[in-house]
N, C-alpha and C. Protein backbone atom coordinates (compact mmCIF):
# COMPACT_ATOMS: atom_id res chain seq x y z
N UNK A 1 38.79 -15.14 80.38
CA UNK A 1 37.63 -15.95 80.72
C UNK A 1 36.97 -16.42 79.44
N UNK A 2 36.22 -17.35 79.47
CA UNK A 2 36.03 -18.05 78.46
C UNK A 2 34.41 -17.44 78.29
N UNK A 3 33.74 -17.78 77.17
CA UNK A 3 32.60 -17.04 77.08
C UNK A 3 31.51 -17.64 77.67
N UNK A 4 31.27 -18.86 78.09
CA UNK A 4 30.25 -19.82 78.87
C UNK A 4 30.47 -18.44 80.58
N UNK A 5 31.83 -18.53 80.60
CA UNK A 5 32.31 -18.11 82.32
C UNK A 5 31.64 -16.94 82.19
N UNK A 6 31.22 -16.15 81.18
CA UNK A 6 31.31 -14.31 80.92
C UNK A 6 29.92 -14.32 80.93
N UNK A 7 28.96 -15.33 80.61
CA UNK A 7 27.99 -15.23 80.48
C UNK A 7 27.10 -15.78 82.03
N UNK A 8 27.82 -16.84 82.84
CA UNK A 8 27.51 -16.82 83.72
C UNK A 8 27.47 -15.70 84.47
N UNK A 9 28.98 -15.32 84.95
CA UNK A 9 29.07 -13.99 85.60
C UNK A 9 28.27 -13.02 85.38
N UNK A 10 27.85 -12.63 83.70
CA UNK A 10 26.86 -11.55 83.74
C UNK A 10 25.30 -11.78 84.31
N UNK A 11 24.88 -13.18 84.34
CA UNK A 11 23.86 -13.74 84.92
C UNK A 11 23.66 -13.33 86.03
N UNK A 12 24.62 -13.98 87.20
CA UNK A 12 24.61 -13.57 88.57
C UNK A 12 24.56 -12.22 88.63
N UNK A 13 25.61 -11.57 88.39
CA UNK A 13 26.18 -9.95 88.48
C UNK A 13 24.32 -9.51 88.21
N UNK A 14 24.15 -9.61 86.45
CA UNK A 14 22.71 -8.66 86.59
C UNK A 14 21.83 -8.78 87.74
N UNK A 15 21.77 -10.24 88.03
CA UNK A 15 20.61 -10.44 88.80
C UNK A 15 20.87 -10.05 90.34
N UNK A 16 22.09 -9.51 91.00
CA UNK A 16 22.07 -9.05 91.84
C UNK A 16 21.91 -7.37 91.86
N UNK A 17 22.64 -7.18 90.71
CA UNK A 17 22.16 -5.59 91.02
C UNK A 17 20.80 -5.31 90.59
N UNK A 18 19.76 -6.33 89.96
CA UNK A 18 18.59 -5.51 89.90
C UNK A 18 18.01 -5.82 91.05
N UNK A 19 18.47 -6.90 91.80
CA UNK A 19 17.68 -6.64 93.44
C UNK A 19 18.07 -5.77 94.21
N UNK A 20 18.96 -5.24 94.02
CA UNK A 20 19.64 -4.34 94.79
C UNK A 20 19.25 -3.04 94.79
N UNK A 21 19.03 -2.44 92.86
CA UNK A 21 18.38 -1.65 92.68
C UNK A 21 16.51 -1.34 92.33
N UNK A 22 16.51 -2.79 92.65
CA UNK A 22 15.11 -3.07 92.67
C UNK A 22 14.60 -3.10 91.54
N UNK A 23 14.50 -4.17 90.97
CA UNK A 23 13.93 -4.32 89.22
C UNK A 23 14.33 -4.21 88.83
N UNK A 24 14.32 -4.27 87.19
CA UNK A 24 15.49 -4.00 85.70
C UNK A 24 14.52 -3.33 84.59
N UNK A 25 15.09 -3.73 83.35
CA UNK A 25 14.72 -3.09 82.01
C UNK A 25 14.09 -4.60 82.02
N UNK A 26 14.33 -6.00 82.26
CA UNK A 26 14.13 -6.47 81.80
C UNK A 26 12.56 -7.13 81.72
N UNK A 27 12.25 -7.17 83.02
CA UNK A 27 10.77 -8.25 82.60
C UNK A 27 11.38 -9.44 83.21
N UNK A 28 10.17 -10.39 83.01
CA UNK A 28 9.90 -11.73 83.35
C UNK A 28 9.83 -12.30 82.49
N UNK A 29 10.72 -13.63 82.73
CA UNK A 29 10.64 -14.27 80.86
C UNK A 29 11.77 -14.34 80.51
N UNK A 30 12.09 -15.31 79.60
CA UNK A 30 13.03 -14.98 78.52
C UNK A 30 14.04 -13.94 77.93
N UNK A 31 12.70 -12.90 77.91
CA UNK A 31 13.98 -11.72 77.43
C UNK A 31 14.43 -10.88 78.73
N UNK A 32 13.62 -11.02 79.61
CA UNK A 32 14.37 -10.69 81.08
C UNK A 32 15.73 -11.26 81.40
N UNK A 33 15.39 -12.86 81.15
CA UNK A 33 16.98 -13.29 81.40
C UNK A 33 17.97 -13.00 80.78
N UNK A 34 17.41 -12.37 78.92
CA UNK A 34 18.82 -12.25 78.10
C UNK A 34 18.92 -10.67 78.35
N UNK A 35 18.14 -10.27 79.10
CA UNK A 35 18.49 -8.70 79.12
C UNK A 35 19.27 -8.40 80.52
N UNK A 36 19.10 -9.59 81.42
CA UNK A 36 19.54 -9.46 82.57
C UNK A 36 21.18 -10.04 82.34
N UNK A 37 21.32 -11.02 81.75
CA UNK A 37 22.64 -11.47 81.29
C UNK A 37 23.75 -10.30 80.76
N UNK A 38 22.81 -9.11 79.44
CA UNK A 38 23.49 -8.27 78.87
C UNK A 38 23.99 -7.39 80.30
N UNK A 39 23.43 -7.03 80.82
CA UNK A 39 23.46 -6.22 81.85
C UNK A 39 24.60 -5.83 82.53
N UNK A 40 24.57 -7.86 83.29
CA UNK A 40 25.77 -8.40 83.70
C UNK A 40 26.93 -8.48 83.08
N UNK A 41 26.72 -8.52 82.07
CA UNK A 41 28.15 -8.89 81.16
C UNK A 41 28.92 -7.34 80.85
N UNK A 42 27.91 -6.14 80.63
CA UNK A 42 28.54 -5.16 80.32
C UNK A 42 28.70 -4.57 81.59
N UNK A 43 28.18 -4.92 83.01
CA UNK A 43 28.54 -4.31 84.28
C UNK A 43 30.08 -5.10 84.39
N UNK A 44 30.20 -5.97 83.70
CA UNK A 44 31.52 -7.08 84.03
C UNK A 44 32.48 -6.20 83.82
N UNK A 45 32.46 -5.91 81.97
CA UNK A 45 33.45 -5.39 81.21
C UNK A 45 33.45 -3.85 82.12
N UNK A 46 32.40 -3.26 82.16
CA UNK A 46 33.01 -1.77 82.77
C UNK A 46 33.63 -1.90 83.45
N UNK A 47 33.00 -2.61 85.41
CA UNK A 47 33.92 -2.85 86.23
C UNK A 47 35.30 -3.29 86.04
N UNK A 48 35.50 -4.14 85.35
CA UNK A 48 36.83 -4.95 85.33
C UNK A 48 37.73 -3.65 84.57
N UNK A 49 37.11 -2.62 83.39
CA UNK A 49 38.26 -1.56 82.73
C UNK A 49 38.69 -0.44 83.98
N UNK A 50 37.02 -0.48 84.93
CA UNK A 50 37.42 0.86 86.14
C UNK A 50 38.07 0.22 86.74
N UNK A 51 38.00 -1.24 87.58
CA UNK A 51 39.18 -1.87 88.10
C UNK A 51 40.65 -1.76 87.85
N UNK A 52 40.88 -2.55 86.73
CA UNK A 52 42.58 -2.04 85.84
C UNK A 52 42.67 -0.32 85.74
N UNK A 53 42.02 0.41 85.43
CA UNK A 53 42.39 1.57 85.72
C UNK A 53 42.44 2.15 86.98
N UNK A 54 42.23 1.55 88.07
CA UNK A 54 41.91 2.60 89.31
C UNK A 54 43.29 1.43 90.40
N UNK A 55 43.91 0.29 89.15
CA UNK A 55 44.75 -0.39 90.13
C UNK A 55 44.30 -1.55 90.61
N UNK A 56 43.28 -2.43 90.43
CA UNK A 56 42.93 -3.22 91.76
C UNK A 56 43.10 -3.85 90.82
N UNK A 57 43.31 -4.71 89.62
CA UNK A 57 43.40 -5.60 88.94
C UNK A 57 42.35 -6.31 87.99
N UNK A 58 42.55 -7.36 87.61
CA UNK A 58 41.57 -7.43 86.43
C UNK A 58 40.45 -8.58 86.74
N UNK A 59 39.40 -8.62 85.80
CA UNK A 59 38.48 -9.66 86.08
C UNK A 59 39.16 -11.18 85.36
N UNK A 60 39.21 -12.03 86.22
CA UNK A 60 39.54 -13.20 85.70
C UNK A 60 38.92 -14.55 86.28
N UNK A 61 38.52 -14.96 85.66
CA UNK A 61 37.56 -16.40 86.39
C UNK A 61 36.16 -15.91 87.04
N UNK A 62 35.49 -17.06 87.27
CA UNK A 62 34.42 -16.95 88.48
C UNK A 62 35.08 -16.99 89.82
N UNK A 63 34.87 -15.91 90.58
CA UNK A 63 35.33 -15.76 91.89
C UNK A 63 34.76 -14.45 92.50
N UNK A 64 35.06 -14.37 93.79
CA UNK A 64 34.22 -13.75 94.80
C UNK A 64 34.57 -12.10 94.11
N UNK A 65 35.88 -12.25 94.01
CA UNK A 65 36.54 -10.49 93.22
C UNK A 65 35.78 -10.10 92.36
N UNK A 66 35.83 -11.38 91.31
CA UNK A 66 35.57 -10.85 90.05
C UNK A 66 33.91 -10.56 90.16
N UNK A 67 33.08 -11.77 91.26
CA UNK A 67 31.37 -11.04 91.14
C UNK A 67 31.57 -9.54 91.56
N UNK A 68 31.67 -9.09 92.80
CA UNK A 68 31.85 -8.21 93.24
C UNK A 68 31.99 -7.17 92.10
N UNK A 69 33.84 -7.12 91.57
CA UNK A 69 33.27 -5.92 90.48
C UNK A 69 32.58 -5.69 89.63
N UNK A 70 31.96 -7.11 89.00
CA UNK A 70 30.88 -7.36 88.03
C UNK A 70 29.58 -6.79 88.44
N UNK A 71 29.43 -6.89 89.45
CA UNK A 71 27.99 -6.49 89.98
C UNK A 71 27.99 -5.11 90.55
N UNK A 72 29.42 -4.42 90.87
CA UNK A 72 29.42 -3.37 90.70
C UNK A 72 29.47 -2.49 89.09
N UNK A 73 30.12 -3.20 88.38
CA UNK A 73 29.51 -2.26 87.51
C UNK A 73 28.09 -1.99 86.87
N UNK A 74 27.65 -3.41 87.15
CA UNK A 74 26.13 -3.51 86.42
C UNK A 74 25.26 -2.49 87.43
N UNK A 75 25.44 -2.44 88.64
CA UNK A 75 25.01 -1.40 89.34
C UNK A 75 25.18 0.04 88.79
N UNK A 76 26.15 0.32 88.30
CA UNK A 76 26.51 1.22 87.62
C UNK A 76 26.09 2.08 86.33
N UNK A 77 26.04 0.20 85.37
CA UNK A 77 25.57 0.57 84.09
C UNK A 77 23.79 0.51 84.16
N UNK A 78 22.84 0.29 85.47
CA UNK A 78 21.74 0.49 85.79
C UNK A 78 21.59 1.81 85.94
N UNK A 79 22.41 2.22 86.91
CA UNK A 79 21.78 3.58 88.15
C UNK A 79 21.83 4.92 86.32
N UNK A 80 23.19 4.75 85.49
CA UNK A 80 23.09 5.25 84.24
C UNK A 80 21.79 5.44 82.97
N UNK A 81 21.54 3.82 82.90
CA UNK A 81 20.91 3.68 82.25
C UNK A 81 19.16 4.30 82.51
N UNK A 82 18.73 4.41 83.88
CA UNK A 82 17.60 4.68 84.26
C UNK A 82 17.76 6.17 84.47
N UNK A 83 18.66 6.82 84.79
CA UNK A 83 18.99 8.26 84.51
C UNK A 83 18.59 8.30 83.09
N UNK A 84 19.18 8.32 82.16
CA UNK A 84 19.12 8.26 80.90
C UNK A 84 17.42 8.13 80.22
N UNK A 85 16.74 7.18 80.69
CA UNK A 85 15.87 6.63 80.73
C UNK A 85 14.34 7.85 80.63
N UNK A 86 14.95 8.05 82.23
CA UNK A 86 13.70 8.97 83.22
C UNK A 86 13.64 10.49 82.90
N UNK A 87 15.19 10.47 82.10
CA UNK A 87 15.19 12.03 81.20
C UNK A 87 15.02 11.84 80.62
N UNK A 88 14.67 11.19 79.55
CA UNK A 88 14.46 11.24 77.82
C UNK A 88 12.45 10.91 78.09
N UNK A 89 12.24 10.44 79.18
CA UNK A 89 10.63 9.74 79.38
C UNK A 89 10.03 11.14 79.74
N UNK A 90 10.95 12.35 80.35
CA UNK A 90 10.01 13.24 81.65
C UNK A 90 10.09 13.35 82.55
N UNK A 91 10.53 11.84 83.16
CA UNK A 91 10.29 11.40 84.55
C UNK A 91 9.21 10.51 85.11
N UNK A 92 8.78 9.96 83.79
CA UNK A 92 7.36 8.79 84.26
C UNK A 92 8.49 7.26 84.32
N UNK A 93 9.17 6.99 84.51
CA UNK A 93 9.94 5.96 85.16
C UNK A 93 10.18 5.95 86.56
């Protein structure tokens, strides 16, 4: 995939799993969108390595597969990241 495509995908992808999980790291604004993009893009890359490893194949293009595992991983690299988060805070997250 080309990097315009990687950056879309992480667009969509973030922005569905933070509705999903209800909010992000990111905010409103600007750096919401580039934080929501990162999100996506590294939920892309995880999903697509747990994908090829677990068999189902790889992320390639914009398509229904490839959102899907994209937005599963960003779900992923969320539900992590706020673990991570809410222990190092106390638990005031």
């Amino acid at each position: 995939m080309g990097l315009l495509t990687w950056i879309l995908v992480g667009l969509v992808a973030g922005f569905i799993a933070q509705l999903v999980l209800g909010g992000g790291p990111g905010g409103i604004g600007l750096r919401g969108l580039v934080i929501t993009t990162l999100v996506g893009v590294a939920g892309a890359l995880i999903g697509g390595f747990v994908s090829v490893q677990l068999g189902y194949g790889d992320v390639t293009g914009f398509n229904v597969r490839t959102l899907i595992i994209a937005v599963l991983g960003a779900i992923g690299l969320l539900i992590v990241f706020r673990a991570v988060v809410t222990r190092k805070s106390g638990g005031l997250i």
